[in-house]
Protein backbone atom coordinates (compact mmCIF):
# COMPACT_ATOMS: atom_id res chain seq x y z
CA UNK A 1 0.00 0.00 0.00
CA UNK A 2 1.30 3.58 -0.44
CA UNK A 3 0.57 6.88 1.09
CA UNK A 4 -1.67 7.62 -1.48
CA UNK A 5 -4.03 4.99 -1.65
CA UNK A 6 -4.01 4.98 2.25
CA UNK A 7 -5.14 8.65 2.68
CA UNK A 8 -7.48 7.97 -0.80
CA UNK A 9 -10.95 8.26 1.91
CA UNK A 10 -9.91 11.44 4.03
CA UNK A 11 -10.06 14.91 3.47
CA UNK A 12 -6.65 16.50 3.73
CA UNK A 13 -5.75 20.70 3.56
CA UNK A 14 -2.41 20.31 2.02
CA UNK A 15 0.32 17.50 0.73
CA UNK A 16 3.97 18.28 0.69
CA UNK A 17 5.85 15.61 -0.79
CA UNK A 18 5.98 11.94 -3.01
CA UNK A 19 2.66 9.97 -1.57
CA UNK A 20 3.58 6.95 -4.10
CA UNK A 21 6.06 5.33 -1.40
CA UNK A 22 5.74 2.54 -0.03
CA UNK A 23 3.88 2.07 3.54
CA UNK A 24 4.81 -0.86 5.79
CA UNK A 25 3.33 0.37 9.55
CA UNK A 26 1.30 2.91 10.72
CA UNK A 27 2.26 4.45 14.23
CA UNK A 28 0.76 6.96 16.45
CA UNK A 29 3.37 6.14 19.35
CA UNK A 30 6.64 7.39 17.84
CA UNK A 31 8.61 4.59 20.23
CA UNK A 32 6.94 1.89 18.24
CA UNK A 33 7.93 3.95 14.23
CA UNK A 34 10.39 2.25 12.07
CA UNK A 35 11.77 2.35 8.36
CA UNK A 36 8.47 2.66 6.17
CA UNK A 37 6.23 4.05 9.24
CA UNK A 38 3.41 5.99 8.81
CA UNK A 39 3.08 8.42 12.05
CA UNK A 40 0.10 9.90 12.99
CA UNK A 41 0.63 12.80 15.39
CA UNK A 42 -2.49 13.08 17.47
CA UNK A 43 -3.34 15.55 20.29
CA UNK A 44 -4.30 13.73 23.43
CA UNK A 45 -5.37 14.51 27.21
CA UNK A 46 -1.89 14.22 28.43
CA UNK A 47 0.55 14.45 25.72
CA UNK A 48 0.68 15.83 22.41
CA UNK A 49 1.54 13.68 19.56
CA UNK A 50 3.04 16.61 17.66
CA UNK A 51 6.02 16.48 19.86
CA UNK A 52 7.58 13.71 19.07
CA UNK A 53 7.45 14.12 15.12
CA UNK A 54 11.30 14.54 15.31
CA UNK A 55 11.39 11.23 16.97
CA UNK A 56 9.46 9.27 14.45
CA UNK A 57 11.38 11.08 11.38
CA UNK A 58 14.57 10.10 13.11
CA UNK A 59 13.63 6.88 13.55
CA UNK A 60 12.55 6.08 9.81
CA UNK A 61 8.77 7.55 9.01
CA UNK A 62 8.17 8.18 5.83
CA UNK A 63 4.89 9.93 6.04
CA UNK A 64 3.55 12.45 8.93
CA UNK A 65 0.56 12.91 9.05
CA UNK A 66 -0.50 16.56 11.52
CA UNK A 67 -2.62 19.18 12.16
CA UNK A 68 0.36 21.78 12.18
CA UNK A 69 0.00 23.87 8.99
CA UNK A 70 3.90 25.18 9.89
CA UNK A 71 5.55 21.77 9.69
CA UNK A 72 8.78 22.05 9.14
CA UNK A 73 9.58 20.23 5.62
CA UNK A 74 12.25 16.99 5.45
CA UNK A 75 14.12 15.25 2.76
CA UNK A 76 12.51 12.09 1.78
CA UNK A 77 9.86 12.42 4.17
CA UNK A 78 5.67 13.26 3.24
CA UNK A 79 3.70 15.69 4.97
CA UNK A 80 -0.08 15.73 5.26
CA UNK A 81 -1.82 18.06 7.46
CA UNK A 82 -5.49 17.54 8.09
CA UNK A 83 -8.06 18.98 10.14
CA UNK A 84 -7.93 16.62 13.06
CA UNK A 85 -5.34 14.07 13.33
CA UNK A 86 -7.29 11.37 15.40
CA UNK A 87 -10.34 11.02 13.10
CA UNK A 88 -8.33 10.69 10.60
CA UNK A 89 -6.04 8.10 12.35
CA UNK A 90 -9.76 6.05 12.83
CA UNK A 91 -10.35 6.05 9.10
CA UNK A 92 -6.17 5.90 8.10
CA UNK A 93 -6.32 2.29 10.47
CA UNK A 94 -9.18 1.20 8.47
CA UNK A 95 -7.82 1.54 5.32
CA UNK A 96 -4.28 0.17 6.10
CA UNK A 97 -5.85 -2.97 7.41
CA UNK A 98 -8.15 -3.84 4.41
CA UNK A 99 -11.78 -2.27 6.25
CA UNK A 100 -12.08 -4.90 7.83
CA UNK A 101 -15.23 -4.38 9.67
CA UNK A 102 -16.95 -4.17 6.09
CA UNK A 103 -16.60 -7.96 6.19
CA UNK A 104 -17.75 -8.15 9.21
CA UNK A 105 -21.52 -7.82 11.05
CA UNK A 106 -20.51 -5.36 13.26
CA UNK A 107 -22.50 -5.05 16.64
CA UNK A 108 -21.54 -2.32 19.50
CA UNK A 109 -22.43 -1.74 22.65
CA UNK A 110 -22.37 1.53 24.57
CA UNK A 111 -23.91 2.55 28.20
CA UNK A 112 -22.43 2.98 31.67
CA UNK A 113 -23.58 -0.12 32.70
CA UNK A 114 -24.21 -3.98 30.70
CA UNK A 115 -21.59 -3.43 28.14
CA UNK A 116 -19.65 -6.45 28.86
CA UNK A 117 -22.48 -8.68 29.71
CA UNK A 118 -24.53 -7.75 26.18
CA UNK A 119 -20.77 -7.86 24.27
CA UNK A 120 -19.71 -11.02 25.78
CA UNK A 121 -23.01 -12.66 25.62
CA UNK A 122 -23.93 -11.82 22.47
CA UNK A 123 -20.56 -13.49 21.42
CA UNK A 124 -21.32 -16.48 23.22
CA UNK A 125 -24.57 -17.13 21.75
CA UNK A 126 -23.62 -16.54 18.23
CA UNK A 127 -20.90 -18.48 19.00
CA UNK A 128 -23.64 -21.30 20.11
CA UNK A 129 -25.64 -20.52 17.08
CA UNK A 130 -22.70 -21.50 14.23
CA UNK A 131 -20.96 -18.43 13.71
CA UNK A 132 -17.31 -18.20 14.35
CA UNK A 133 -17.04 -14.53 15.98
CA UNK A 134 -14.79 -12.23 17.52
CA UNK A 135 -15.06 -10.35 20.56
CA UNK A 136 -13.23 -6.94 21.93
CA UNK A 137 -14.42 -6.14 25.69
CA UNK A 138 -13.39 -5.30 29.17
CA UNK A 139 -12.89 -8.60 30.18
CA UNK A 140 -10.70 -9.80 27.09
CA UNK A 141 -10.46 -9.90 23.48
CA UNK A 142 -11.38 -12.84 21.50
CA UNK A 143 -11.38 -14.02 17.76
CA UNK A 144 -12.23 -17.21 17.16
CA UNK A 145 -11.45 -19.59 20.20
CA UNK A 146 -8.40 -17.47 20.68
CA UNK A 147 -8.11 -16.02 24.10
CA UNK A 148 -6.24 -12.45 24.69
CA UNK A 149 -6.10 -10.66 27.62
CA UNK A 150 -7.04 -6.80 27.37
CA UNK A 151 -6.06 -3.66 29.19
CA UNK A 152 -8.49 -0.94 27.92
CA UNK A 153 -12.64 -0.98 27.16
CA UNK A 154 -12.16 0.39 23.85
CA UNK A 155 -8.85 -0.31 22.26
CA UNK A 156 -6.86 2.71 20.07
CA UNK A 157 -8.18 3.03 16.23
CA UNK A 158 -4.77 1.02 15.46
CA UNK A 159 -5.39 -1.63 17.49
CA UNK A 160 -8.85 -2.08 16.96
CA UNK A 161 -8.90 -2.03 13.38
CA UNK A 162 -5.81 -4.69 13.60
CA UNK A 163 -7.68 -7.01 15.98
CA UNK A 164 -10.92 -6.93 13.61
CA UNK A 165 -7.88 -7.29 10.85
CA UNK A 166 -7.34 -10.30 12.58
CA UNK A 167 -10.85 -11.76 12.52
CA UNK A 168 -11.63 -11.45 8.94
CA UNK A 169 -8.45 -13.66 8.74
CA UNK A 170 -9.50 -16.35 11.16
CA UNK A 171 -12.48 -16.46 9.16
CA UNK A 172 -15.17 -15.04 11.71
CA UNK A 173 -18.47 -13.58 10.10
CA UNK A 174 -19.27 -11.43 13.32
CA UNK A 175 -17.72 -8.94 15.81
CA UNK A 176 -19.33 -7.58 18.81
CA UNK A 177 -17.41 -4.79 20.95
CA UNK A 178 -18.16 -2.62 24.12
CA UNK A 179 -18.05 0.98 22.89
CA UNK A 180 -16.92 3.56 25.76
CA UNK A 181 -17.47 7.12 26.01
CA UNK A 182 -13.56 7.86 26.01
CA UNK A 183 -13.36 5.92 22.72
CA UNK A 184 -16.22 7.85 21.30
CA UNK A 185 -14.77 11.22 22.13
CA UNK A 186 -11.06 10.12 21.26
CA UNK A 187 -12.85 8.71 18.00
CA UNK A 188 -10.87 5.78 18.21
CA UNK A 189 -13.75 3.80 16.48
CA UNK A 190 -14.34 6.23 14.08
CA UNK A 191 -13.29 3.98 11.02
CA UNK A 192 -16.12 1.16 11.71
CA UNK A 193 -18.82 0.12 9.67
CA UNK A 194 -21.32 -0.62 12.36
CA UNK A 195 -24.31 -2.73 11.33
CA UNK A 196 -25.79 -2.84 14.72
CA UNK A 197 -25.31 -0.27 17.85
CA UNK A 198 -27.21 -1.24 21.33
CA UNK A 199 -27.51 0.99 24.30
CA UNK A 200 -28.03 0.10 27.60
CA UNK A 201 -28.06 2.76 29.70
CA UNK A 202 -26.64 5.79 31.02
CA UNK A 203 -26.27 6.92 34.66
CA UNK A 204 -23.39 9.03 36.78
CA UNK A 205 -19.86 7.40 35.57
CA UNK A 206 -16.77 9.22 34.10
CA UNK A 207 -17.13 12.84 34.76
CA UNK A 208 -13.77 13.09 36.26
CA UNK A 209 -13.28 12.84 32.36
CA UNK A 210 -16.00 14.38 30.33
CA UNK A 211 -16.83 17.12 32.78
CA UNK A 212 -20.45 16.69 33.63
CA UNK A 213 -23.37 14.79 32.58
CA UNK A 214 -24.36 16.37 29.68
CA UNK A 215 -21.00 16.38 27.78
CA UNK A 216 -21.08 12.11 29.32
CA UNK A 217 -24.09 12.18 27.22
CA UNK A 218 -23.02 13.45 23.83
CA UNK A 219 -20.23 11.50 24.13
CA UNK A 220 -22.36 8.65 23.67
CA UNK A 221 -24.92 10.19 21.35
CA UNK A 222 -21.98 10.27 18.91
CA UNK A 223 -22.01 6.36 18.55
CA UNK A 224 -25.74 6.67 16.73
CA UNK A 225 -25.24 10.10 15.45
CA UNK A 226 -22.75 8.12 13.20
CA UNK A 227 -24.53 5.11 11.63
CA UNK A 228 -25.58 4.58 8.33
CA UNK A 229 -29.21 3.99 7.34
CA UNK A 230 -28.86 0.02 6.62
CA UNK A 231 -27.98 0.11 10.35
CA UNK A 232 -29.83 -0.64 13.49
CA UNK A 233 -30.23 1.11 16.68
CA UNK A 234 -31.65 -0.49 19.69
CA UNK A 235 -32.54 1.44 22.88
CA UNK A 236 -33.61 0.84 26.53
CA UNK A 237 -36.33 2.78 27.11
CA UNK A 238 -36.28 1.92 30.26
CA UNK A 239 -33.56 4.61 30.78
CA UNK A 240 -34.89 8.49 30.18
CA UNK A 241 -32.11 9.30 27.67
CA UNK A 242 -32.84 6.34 25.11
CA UNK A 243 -34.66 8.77 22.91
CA UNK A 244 -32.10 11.25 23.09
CA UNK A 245 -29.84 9.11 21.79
CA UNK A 246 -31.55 8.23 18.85
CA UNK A 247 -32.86 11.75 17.99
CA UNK A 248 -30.69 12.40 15.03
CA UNK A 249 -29.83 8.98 13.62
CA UNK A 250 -30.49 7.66 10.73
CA UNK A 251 -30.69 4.06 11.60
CA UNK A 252 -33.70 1.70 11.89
CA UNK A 253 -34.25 2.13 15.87
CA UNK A 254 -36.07 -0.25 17.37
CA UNK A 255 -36.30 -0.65 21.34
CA UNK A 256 -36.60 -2.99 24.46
CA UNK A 257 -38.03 -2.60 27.83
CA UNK A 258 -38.96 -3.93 30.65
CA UNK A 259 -41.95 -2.04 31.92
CA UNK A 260 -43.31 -0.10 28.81
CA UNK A 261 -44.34 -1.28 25.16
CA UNK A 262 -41.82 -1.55 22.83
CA UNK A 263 -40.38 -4.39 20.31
CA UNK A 264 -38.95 -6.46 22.46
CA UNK A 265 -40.50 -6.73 26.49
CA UNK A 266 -39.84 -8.78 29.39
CA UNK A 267 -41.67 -9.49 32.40
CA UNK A 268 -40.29 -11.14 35.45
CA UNK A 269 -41.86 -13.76 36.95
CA UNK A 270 -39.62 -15.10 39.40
CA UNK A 271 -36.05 -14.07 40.29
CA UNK A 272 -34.31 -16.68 42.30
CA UNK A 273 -30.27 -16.44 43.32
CA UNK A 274 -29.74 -19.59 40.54
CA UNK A 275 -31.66 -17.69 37.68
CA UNK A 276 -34.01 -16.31 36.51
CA UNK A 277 -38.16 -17.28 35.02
CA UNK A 278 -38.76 -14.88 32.53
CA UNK A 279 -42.22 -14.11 30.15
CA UNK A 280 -39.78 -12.67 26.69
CA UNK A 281 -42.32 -11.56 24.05
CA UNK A 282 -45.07 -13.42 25.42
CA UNK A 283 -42.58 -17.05 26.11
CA UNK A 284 -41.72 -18.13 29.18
CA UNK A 285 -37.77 -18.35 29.71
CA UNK A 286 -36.11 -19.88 32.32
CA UNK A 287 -32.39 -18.43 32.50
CA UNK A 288 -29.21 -18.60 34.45
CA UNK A 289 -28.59 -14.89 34.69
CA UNK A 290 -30.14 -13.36 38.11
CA UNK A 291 -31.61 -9.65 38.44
CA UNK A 292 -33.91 -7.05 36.65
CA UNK A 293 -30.99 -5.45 35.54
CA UNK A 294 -29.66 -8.86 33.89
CA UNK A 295 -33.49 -9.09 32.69
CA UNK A 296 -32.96 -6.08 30.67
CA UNK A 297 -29.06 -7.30 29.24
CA UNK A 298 -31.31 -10.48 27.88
CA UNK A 299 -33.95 -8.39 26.70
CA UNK A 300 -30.70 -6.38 24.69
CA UNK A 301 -29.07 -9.29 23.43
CA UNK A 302 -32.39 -11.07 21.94
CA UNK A 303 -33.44 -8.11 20.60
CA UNK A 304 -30.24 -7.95 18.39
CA UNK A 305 -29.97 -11.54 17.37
CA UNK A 306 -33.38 -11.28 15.73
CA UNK A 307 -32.58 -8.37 14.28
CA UNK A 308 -29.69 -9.52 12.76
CA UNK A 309 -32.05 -12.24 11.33
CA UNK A 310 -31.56 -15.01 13.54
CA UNK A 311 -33.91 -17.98 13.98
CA UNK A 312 -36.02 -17.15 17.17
CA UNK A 313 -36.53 -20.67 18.56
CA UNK A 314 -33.07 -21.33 18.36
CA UNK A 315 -31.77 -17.68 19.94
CA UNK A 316 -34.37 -18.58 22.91
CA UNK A 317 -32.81 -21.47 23.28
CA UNK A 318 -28.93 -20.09 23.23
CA UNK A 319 -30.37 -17.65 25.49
CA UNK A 320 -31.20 -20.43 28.39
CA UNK A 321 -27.85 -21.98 28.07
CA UNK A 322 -25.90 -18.79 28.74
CA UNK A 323 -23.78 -17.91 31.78
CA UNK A 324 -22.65 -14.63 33.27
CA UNK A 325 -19.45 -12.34 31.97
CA UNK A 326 -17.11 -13.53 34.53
CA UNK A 327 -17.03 -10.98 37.65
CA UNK A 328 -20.81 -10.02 36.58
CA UNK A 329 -22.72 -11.60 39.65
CA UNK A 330 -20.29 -14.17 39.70
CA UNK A 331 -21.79 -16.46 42.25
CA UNK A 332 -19.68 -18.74 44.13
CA UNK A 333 -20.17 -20.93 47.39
CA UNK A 334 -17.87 -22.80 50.08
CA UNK A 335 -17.98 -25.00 53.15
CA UNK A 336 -19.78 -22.62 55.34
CA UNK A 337 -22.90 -22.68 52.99
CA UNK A 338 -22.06 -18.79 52.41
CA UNK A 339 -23.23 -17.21 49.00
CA UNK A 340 -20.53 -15.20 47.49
CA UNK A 341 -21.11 -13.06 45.08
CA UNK A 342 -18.35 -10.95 42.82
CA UNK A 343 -20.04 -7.96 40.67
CA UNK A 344 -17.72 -5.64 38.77
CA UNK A 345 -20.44 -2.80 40.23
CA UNK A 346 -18.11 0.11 40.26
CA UNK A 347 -20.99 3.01 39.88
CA UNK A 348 -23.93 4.04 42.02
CA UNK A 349 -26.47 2.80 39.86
CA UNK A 350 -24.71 -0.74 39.28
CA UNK A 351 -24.37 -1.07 43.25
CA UNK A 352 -27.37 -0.29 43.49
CA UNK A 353 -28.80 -2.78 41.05
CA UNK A 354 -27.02 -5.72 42.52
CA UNK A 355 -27.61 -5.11 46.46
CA UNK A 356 -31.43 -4.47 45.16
CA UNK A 357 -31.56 -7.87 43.66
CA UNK A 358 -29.87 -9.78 46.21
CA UNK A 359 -32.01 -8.42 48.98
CA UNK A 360 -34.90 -9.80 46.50
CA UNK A 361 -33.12 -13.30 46.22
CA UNK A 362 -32.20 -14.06 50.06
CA UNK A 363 -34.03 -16.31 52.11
CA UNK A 364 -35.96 -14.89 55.50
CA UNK A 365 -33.65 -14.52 58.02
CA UNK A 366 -30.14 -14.33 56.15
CA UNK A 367 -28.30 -11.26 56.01
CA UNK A 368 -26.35 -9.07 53.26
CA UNK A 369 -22.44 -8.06 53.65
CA UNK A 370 -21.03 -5.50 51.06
CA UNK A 371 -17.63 -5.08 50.91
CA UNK A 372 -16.88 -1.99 48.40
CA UNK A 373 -14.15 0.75 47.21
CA UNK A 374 -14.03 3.43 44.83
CA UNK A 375 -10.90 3.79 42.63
CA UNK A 376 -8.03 6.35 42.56
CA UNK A 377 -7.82 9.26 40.19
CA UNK A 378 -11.49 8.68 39.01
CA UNK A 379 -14.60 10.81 39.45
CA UNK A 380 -14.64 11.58 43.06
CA UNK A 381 -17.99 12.90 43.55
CA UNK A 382 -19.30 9.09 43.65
CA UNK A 383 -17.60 8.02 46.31
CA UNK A 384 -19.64 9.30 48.98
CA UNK A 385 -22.42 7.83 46.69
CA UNK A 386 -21.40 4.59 46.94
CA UNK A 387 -21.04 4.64 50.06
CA UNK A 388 -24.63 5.87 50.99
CA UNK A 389 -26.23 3.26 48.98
CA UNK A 390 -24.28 0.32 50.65
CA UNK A 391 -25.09 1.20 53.94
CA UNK A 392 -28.47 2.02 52.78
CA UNK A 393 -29.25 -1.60 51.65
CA UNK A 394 -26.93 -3.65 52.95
CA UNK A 395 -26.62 -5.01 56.87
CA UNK A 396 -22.94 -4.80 56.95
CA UNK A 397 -20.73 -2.54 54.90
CA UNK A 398 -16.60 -2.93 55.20
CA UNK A 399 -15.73 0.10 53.07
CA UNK A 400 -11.72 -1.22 51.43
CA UNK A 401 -9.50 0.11 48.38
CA UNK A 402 -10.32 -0.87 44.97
CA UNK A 403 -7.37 0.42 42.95
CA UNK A 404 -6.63 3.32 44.43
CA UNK A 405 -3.57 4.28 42.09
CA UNK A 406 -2.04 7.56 42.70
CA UNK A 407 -3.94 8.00 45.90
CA UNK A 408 -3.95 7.59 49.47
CA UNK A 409 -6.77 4.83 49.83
CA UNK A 410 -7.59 6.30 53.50
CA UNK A 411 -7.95 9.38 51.83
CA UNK A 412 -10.34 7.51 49.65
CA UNK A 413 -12.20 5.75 52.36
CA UNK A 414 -12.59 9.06 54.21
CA UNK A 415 -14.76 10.83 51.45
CA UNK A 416 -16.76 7.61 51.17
CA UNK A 417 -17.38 8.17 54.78
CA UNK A 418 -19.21 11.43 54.56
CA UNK A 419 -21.94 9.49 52.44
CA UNK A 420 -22.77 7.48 55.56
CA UNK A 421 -25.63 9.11 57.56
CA UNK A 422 -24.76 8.70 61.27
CA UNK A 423 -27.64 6.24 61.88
CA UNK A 424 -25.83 3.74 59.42
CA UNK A 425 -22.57 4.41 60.86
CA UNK A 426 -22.46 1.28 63.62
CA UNK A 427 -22.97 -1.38 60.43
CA UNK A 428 -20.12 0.06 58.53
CA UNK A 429 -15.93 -1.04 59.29
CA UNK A 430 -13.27 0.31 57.49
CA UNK A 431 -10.60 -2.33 56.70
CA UNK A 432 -7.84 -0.58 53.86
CA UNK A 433 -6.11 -3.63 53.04
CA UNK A 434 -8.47 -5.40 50.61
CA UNK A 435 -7.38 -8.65 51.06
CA UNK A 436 -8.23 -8.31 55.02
CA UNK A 437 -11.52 -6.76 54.18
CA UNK A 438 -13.01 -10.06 51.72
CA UNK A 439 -11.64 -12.13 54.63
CA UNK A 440 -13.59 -10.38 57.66
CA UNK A 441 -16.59 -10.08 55.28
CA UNK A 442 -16.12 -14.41 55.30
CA UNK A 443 -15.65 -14.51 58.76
CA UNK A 444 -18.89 -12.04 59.65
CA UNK A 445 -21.19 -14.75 57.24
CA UNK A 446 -23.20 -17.15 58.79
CA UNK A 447 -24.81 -20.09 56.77
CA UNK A 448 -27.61 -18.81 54.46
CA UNK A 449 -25.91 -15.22 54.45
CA UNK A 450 -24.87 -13.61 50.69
CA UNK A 451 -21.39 -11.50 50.11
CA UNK A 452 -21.25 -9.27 47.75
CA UNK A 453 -17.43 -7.98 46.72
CA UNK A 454 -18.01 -5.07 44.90
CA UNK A 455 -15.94 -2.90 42.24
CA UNK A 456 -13.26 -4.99 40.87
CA UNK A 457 -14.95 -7.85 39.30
CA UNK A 458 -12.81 -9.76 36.71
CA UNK A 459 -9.76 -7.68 36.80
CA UNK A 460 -6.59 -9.86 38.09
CA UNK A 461 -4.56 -6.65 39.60
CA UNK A 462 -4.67 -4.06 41.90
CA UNK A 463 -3.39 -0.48 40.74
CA UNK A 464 -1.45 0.55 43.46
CA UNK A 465 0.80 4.14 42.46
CA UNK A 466 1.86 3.30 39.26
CA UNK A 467 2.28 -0.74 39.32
CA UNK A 468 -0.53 -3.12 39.03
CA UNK A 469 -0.20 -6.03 41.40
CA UNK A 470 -1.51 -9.62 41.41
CA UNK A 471 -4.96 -9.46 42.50
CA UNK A 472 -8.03 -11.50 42.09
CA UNK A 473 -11.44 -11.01 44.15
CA UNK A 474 -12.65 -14.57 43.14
CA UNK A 475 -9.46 -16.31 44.30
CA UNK A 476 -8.93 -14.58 47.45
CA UNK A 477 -12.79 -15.53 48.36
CA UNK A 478 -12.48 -19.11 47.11
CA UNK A 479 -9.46 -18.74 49.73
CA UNK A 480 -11.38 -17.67 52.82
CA UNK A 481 -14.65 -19.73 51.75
CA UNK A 482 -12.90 -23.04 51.96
């Protein structure tokens, strides 16, 4: 491929230099440029892209591609400059790796909370249903049967268009990938042909990044703001802000609920800690997923499998087979007859959702334990939140770190603090080490009594200033069950 026929889909203000060499990488980390590169400078949060231009010509680009209209010109080396560097990265990615999501049915999923269950699942049962697929989530990246651990939601426009790159290789027919706000905004996935985009819901998450709630919003109005007409959108209406973010698409939307007409609808009849019974478009269900909220990921996932043309005898019955995202009310048990359950819950709303339902699954008499942090360097104004709504619900609450990273976790566990009224106060300890916390929430459970670790869910480290250490919820409370 050659610089011309890789910037042949963008708009560009001005080319200085030959665009018929040769391209063998494309780079927007100048560390990672060699002979042949393509590098991208793009503006970012923290750094600037622009400033290492130097370092990529020196170490063998070919081609830069900048907003800078004054960039200095370079023997042998092509200059592009363009409006705005990262959507054009998005669409440069696409092109360099073939567009691969054009040979792809391409199915994203955006909202504060669900993303990995709908993703995941919705890779599992077309999976189940014949159709070799691929997978890009929080939990980890998959094409194929091929297994790859993952660090970020939403992967960089390189490494995203690579990984779906990847698939098309393999030989998968299907992709499905949690879209995040950051992603959206950084339009990272601004190169995809989507033919599906589902949205679960949107409640207080990420403002520590986006500001407030309303720019959180557009952030993920962009995702259907973007599709093309042969698309679909499907929205909770459940959630007040599913019509605002269909509102300008041109998609076919179609939507789900749980408590209001719409295509697809749901109606719990029993909820039980080992599943759930479930009346889907007028057919009773029986399911292994527990909750409302888990109700409603179903609801999502069915809703796109038919709309993607599927048989609906056979989805219903992919549907009953299914287990949770790991970390997603990951139940687990041990010798003391304890129910243990690990949820990734890391908002207000998710907490919420998961102390809700397991107060609706106990058995009279048993009690509920929450153990529950709030990360470092992360929107601070949930903390106290959190807090609140675990003391609020819960009979015992041992407040712990989650990954506190650059912060002091007491500092952490002191704002959560102010969210607990003073009558609450007696049924809440504050244990910092995390490890020590899961334990004493083991030792406090009696037979018959759930424990719900909160916050951290499938992740196998704790962020601790800078360095991410081994640590797994699941194992440490397999450790203290038995």
């Amino acid at each position: 491929m050659t610089i011309k026929e890789l910037i042949v889909d963008i708009t560009v203000k001005e080319i200085r230099g030959d665009v018929n060499q040769s391209v063998e990488s494309l780079q927007s980390d100048s560390r990672r440029v060699e002979a042949g590169s393509v590098f991208v400078a793009v503006k970012g949060r923290t750094t600037d892209g622009h400033k290492f231009i130097d370092n990529a010509v020196d170490r063998g680009a070919i081609c830069v591609i900048t907003e800078n209209t004054d960039e200095k010109e370079r023997a042998n080396v092509c200059v592009i400059i363009v409006e705005n560097s990262a959507s054009v990265l998005a669409h440069v990615a696409s092109a360099f790796y073939g567009h691969p999501s054009k040979q792809l049915v391409m199915v994203g999923v955006t909202g504060t909370n669900g993303k990995t269950t709908v993703a995941t699942l919705l890779y599992r049962l077309f999976t189940d249903l014949g159709h070799k697929s691929g997978l890009l989530s929080t939990i980890e990246n998959r094409i194929g049967d091929l297994v790859e651990s993952t660090k970020y939601t939403t992967p960089d426009a390189i490494s995203v268009q690579e990984a779906l790159s990847r698939m098309v290789k393999a030989g998968c027919t299907h992709a499905f990938m949690e879209v995040s706000s950051h992603s959206l905004d950084q339009k990272r996935v601004e190169g995809i042909e989507w033919d599906g985009a589902i949205f679960t819901n949107i409640t207080h998450d990420h403002l520590d990044y986006h500001g407030d709630f309303a720019s959180y919003i557009k952030a993920k109005k962009i995702f259907f703001d973007g599709l093309s007409a042969q698309a679909f959108a499907l929205v909770n209406t459940d959630d007040k802000h599913a019509e605002v973010m269909v509102q300008n698409t041109v998609a076919k939307v179609s939507n789900y609920s749980l408590t209001k007409i719409a295509d697809f609808r749901a109606r719990v009849i029993e909820n039980r800690i080992d599943g759930l019974h479930l009346e889907l478009n007028g057919i009773p269900l029986h399911v292994r997923l527990v909750g409302k909220f888990n109700a409603s990921n179903l609801l999502a996932i069915y809703g796109a499998a038919i709309l993607l043309g599927e048989n609906q005898d056979q989805v219903l019955t992919g549907l009953s087979k299914l287990q949770p995202a790991e970390g997603r009310f990951d139940l687990m048990t041990g010798r003391k007859q304890v129910f243990a359950v690990v949820d990734y819950a890391h908002t207000p709303d998710a907490l919420y959702n998961v102390l809700s339902t397991l107060i609706q699954v106990r058995t009279s008499g048993s009690h509920l334990i929450c153990v529950v942090g709030c990360g470092g360097d992360r929107d601070r104004t949930k903390r106290p939140e959190m807090a609140r709504i675990a003391a609020s619900l819960a009979d015992q609450v041992i407040l712990t770190s989650d990954n506190p990273r650059t912060e002091n976790p007491d500092d952490i566990l002191d704002q959560m603090w102010e969210g607990i009224i003073k009558e609450k106060q007696d049924q809440v300890l504050r244990i910092t080490d995390r490890r020590e916390a899961i334990r004493a929430g083991v030792l406090m459970a009696k037979a018959g009594d759930i424990l719900l670790v909160a916050g951290k869910g499938h992740e196998k480290y704790q962020e601790i200033n800078g360095h991410r250490y081994p640590f797994d919820d699941k194992r440490v409370l397999a450790e203290a069950l038995a």
